[in-house]
Protein backbone atom coordinates (compact mmCIF):
# COMPACT_ATOMS: atom_id res chain seq x y z
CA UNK A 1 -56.08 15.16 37.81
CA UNK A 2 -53.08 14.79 35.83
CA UNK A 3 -50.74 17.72 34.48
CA UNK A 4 -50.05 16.67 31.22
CA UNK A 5 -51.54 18.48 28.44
CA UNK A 6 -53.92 16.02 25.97
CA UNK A 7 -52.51 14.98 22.71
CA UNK A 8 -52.36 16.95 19.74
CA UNK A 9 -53.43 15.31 16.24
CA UNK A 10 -52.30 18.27 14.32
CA UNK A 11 -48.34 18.13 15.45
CA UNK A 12 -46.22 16.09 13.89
CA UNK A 13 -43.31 14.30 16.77
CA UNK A 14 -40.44 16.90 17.44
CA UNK A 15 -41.83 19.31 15.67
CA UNK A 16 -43.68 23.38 16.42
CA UNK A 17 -47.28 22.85 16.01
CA UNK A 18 -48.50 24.84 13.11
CA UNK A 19 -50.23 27.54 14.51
CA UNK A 20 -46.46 28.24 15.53
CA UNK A 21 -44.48 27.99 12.70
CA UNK A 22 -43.07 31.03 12.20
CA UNK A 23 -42.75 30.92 8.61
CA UNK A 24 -44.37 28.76 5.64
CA UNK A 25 -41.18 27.34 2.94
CA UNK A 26 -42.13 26.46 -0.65
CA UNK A 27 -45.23 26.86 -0.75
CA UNK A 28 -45.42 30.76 -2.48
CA UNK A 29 -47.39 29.43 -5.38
CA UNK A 30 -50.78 28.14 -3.13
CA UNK A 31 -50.26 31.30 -1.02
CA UNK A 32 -50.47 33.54 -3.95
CA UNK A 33 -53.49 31.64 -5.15
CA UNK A 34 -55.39 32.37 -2.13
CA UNK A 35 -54.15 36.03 -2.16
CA UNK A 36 -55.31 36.51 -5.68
CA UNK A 37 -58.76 34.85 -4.77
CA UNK A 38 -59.26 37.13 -1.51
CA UNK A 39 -58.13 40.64 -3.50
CA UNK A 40 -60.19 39.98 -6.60
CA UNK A 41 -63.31 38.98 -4.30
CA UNK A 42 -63.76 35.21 -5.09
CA UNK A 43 -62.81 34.34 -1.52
CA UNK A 44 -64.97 30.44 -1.85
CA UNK A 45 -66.61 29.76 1.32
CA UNK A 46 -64.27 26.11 1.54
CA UNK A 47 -60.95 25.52 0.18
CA UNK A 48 -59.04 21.97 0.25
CA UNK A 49 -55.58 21.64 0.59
CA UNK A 50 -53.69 18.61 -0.77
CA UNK A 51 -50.34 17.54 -1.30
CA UNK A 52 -48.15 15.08 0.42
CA UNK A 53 -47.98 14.68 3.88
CA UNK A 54 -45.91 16.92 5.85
CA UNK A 55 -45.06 19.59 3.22
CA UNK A 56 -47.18 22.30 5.24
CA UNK A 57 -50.36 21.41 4.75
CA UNK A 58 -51.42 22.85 7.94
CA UNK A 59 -48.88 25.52 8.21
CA UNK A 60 -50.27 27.33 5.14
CA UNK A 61 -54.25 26.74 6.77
CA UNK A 62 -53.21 28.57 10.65
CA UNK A 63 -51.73 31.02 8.13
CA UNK A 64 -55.05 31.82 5.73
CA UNK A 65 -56.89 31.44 9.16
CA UNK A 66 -54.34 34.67 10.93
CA UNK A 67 -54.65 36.31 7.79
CA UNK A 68 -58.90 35.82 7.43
CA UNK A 69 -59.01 36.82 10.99
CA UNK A 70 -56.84 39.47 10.99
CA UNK A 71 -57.59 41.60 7.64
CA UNK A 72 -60.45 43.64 6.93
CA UNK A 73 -63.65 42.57 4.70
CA UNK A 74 -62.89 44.08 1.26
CA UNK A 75 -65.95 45.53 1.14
CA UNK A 76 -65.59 47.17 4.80
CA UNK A 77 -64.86 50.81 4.03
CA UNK A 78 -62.77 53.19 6.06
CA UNK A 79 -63.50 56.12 8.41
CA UNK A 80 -64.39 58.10 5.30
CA UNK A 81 -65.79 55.02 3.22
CA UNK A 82 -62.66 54.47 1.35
CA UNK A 83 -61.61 51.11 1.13
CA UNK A 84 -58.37 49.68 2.85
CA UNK A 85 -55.74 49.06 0.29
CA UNK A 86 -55.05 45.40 -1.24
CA UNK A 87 -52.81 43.11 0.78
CA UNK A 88 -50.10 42.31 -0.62
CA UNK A 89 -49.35 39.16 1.06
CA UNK A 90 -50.70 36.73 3.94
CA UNK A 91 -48.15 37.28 6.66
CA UNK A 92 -49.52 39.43 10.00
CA UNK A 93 -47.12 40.86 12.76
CA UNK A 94 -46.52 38.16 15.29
CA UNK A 95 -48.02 40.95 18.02
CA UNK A 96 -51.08 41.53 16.04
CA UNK A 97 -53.72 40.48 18.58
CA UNK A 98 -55.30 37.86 16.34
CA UNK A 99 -51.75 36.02 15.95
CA UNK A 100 -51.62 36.56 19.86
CA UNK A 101 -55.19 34.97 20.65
CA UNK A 102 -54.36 32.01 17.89
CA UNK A 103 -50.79 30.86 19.58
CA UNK A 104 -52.56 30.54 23.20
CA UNK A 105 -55.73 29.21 22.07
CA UNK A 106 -58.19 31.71 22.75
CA UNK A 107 -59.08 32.90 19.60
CA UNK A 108 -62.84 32.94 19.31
CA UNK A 109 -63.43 33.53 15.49
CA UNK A 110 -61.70 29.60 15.07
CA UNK A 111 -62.52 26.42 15.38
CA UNK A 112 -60.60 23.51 14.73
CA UNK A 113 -61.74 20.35 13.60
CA UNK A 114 -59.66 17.35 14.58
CA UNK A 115 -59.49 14.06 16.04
CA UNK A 116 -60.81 14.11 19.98
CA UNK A 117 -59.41 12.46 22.82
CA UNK A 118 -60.93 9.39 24.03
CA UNK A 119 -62.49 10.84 27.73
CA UNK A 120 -61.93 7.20 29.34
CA UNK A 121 -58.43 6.07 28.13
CA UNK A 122 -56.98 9.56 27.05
CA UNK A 123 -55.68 8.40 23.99
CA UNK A 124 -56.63 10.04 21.08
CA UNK A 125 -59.70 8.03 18.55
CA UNK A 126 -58.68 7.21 15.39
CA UNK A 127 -61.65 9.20 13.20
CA UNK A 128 -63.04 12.78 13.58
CA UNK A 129 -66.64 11.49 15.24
CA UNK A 130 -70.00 13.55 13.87
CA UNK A 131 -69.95 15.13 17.72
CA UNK A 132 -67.41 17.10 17.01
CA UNK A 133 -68.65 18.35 13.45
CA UNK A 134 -71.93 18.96 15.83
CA UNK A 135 -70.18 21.28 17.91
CA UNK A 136 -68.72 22.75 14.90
CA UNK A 137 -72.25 23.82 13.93
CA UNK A 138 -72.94 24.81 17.33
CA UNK A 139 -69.44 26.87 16.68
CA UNK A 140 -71.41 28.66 14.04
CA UNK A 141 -74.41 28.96 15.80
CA UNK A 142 -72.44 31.60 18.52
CA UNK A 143 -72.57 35.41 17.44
CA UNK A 144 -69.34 36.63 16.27
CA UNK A 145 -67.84 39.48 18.94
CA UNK A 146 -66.47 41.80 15.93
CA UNK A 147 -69.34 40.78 12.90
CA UNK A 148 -66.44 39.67 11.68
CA UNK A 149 -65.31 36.27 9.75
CA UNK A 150 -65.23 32.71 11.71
CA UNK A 151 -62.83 30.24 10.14
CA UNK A 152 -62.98 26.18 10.49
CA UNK A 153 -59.24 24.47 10.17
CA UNK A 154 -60.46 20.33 9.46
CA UNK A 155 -57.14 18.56 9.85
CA UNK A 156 -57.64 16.12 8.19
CA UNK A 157 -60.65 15.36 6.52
CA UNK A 158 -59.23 12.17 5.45
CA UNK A 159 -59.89 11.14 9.14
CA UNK A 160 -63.58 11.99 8.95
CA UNK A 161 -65.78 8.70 9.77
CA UNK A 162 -68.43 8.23 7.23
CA UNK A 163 -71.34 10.15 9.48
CA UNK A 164 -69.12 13.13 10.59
CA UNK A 165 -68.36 13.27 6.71
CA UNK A 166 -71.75 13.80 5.89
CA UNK A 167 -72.51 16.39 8.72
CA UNK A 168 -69.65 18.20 7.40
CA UNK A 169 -70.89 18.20 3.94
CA UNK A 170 -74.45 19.65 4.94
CA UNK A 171 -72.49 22.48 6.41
CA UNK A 172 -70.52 22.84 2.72
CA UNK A 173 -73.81 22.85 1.00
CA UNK A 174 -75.22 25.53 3.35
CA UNK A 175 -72.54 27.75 4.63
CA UNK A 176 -72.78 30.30 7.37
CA UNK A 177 -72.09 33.43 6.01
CA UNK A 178 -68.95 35.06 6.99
CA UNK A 179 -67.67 31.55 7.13
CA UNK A 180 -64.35 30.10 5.68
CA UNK A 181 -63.60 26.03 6.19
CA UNK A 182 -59.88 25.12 5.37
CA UNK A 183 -60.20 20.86 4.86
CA UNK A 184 -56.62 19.02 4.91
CA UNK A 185 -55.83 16.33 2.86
CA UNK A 186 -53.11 14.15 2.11
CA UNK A 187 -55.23 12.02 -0.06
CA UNK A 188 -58.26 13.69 -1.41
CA UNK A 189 -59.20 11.07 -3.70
CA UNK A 190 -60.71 9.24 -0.65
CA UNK A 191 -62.67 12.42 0.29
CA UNK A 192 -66.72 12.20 -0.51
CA UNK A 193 -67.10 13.58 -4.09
CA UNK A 194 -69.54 15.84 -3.16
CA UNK A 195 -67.41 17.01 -0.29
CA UNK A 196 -64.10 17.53 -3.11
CA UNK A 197 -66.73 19.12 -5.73
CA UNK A 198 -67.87 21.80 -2.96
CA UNK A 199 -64.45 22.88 -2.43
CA UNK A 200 -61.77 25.07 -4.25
CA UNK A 201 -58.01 23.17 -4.38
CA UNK A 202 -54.97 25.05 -2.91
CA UNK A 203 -52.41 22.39 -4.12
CA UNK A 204 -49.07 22.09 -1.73
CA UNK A 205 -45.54 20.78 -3.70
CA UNK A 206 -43.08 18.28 -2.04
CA UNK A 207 -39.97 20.29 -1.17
CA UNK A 208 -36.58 20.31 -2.40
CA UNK A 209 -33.95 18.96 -0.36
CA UNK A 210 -32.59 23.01 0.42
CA UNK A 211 -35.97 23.67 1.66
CA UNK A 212 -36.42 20.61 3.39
CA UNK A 213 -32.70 21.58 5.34
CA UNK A 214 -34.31 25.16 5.94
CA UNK A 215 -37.64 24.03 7.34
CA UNK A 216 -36.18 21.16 9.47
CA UNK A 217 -33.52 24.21 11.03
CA UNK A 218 -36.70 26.27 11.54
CA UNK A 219 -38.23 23.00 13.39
CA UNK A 220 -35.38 23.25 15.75
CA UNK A 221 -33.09 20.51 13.69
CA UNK A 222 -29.32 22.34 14.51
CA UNK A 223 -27.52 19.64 12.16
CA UNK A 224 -29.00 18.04 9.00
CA UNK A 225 -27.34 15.34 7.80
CA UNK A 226 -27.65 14.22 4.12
CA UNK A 227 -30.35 16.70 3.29
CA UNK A 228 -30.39 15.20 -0.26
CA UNK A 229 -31.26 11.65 0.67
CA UNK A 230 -33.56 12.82 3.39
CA UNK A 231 -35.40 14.18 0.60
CA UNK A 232 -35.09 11.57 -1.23
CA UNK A 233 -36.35 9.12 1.55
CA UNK A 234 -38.99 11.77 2.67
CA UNK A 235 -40.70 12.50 -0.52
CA UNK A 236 -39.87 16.33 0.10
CA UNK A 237 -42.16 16.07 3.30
CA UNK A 238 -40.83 18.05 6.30
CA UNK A 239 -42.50 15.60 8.70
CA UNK A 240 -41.78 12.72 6.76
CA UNK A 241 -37.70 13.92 7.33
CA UNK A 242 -38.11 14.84 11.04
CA UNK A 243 -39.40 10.92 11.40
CA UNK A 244 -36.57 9.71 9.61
CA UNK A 245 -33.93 11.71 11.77
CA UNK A 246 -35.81 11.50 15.30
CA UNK A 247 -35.46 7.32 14.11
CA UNK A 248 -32.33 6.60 12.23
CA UNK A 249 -34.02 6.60 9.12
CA UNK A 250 -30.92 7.00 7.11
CA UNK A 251 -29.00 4.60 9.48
CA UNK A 252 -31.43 1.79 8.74
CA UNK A 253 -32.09 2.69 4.80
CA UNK A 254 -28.92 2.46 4.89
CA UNK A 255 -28.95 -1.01 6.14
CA UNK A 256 -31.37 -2.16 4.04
CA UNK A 257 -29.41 -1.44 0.87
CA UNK A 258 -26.19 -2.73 2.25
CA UNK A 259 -28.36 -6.44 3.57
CA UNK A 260 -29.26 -6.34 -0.09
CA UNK A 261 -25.85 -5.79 -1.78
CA UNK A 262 -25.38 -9.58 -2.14
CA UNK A 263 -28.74 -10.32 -4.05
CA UNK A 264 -29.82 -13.12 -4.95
CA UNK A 265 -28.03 -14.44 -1.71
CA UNK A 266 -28.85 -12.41 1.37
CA UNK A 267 -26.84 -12.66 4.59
CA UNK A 268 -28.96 -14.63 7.03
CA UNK A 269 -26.81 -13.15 10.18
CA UNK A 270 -27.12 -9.73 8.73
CA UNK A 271 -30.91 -9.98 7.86
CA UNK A 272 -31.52 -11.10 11.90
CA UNK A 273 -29.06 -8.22 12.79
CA UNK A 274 -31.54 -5.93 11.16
CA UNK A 275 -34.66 -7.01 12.34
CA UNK A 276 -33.69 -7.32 15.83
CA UNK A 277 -32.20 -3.49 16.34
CA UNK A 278 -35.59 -2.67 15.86
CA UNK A 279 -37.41 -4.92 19.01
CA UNK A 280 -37.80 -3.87 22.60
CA UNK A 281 -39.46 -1.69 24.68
CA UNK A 282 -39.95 2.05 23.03
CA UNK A 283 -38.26 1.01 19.86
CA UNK A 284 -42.22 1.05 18.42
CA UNK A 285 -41.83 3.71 15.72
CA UNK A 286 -38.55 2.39 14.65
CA UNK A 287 -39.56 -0.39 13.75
CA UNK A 288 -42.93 0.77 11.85
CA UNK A 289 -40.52 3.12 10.29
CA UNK A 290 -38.15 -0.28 9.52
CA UNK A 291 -41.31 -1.93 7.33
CA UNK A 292 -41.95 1.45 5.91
CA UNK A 293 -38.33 1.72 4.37
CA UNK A 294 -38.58 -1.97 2.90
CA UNK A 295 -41.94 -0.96 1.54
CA UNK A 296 -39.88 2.26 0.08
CA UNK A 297 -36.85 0.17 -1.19
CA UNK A 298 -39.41 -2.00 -3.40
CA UNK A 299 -40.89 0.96 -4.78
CA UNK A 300 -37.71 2.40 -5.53
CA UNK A 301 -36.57 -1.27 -7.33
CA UNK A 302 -39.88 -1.14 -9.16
CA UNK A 303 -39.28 2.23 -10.45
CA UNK A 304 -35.64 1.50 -11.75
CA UNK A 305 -37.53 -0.81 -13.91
CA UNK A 306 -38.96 1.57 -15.85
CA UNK A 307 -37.20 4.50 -15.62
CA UNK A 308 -33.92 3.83 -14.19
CA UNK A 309 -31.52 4.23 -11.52
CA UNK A 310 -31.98 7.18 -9.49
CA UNK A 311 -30.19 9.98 -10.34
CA UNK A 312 -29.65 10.64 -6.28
CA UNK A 313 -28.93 8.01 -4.25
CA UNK A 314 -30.85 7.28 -0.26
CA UNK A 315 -27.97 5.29 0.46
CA UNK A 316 -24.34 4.78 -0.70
CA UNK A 317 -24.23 1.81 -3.53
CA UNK A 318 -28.13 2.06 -3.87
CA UNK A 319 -28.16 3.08 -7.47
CA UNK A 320 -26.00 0.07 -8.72
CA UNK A 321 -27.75 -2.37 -6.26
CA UNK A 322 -31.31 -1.04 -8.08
CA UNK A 323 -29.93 -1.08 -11.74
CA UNK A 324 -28.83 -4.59 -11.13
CA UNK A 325 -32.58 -5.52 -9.47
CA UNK A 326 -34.58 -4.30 -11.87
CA UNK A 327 -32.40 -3.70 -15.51
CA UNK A 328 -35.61 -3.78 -17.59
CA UNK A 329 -39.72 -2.87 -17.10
CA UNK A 330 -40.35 -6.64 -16.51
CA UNK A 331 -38.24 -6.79 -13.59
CA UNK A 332 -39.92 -3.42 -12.49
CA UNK A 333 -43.39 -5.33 -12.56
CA UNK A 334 -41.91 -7.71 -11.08
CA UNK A 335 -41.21 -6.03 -7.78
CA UNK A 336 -44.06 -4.04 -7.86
CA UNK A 337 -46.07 -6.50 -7.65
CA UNK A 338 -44.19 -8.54 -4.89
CA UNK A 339 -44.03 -4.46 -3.06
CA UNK A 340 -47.88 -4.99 -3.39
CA UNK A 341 -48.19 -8.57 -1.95
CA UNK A 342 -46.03 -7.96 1.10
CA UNK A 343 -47.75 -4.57 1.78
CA UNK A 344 -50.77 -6.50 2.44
CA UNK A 345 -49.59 -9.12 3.82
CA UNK A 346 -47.09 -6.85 6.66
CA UNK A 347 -50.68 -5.01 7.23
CA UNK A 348 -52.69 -7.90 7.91
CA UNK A 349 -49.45 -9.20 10.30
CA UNK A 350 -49.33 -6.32 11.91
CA UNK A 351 -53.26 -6.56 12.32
CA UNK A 352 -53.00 -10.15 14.48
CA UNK A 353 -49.63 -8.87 16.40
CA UNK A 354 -47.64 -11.45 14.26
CA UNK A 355 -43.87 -11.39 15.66
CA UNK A 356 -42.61 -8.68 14.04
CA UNK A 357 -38.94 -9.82 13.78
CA UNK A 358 -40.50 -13.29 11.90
CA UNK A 359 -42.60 -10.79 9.66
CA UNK A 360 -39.66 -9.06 8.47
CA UNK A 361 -37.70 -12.19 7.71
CA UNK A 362 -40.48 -13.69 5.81
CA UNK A 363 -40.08 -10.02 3.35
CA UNK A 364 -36.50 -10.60 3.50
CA UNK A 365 -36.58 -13.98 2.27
CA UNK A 366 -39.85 -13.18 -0.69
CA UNK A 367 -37.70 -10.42 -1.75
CA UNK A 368 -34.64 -12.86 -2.23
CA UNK A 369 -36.44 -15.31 -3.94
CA UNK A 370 -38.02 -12.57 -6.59
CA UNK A 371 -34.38 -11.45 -6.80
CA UNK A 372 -33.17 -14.73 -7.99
CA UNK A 373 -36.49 -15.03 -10.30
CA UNK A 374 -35.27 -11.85 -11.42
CA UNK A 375 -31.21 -12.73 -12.14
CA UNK A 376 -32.53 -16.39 -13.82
């Protein structure tokens, strides 16, 4: 029987799990939301969180779930029937022994909802299955110890297969009582309607690039280069950042813009150079991250269009490559519509193991022609 503990769903690469983080950055304003909800007594039985992913999503939910578990019902009186006094924020002592039984796992008021591993490869499935919403349910079915709240963490209900979404939306419409569900989602447009209309929003913000620095020092990041363009790059997502430095994000952004300097003639050699560093053995999220980039650099082009350079640049000389790409909103169009066509057509390559290193080329070259569409 092997050692190694099973894969996690909920933790990003290189990074605490949530239930660890120490502290939640930028995110006051959905904190003091739920706050305000608990102390005036409209505490709703399910609350989705959105925003981008990576921004601490998760962090904030194992922090409502410490807090839920850890503070007294408002209407629970005291010794002498006076009621305990308002919190004043969701933080609890780190040796409370809720936030002791949540870091090792053995906290029985919570349940958490995720992706399971696969029992006869050990790799993790790709969709939350209705089994585990069933033993959700059978979660709720078990007595609470203290008659006290039981909280559900769903990360992420975007991952929900279509029957385990409708299991989990029987259990919206007819909640336990003393229940609280906290649903994840990076895109909650996707979500069931019923499921989104059953829920209250706790809206997360992308981060600036000073709290993007601070969170990726609390994530055990000693030195963060560039925090600006990581931001930039990262859409002020914390685990969107740790990918880019734990892969030489910046390094091969910065690449990108420097193959492109020459448009509408690219450097063949250059353009190989590129798509090679990313092949071999182990070099896997590299080079996903590599297609993700050039899917970001034709965004960024389209936007110019429309709106202009922008004002901070990902990459040395990207700003004056961009402006001369895209100098009006028909040259925006223009590559957003090619950014479109060689999305779908990397996923579909990608699909049918296409050689990735001919893939690229074939983007390199599209985006060259468009480029000389674009100058004529």
């Amino acid at each position: 029987m092997s050692d190694t503990p099973p894969p996690e769903p909920d933790r990003i690469e290189g990074a605490p799990h949530p239930r660890e983080t120490a502290t939640l950055l930028g995110q006051s304003e959905a904190e003091a939301a739920f706050l305000d909800a608990f102390n005036t007594g409209r505490l709703h039985h399910a609350w989705l969180i959105t925003g981008p992913k990576g921004v601490g999503k998760a962090t904030l939910a194992w922090k409502i779930a410490r807090f839920l578990l850890a503070t007294p019902k408002a209407d629970s009186g005291g010794l002498f029937g006076d009621a305990p006094p308002a919190p004043e924020t969701l933080d609890i002592p780190a040796d409370h022994p809720v936030a002791r039984r949540l870091l090792s796992g053995a906290e029985g008021g919570l349940f958490s909802l995720k992706r399971p591993v696969n029992e006869k490869t050990g790799a993790l499935r790709q969709e939350i299955t209705v089994d585990e919403v069933r033993k959700m349910r059978s979660f709720f079915g078990l007595s609470s110890a203290d008659g006290g709240r039981r909280v559900v963490i769903v990360d992420s209900a975007d991952e929900l297969n279509v029957n385990a979404a409708n299991a989990l939306l029987k259990q919206l419409e007819e909640p336990p009582a003393g229940a609280v569900l906290l649903l994840i989602s990076h895109q909650p447009s996707r979500l069931l309607p019923t499921i989104r209309s059953r829920c209250r929003e706790l809206r997360c913000r992308a981060l600036p690039p000073e709290t993007i620095a601070q969170a990726l020092a609390q994530a055990g990041e000693a030195e963060v280069p560039s925090p600006e363009a990581l931001a930039e790059l990262s859409a002020g997502s914390v685990g969107e950042a740790l990918q880019l430095l734990h892969h030489d994000g910046l390094a091969l952004y910065g690449a990108i813009v420097k193959l492109f300097t020459g448009l509408p003639r690219v450097d063949r050699q250059l353009a190989i150079a590129l798509s090679e560093s990313t092949l071999g053995k182990g070099k896997e999220a590299q080079q996903a991250l590599l297609f993700d980039l050039l899917d970001l650099f034709l965004a960024r082009a389209a936007r110019a269009g429309v709106i202009g350079p922008p004002a901070v640049e990902a990459a040395p000389g990207e700003a004056a490559l961009l402006a001369r790409m895209a100098p009006n909103p028909q040259a925006g169009r223009r590559w957003a519509e090619l950014q479109q066509s060689l999305g779908a057509r990397v996923r579909h390559g990608r699909a049918v193991n296409l050689d990735p290193a001919a893939l690229l080329l074939d983007m390199v070259f599209k985006i060259n022609e468009t480029a000389a569409r674009t100058a004529a």
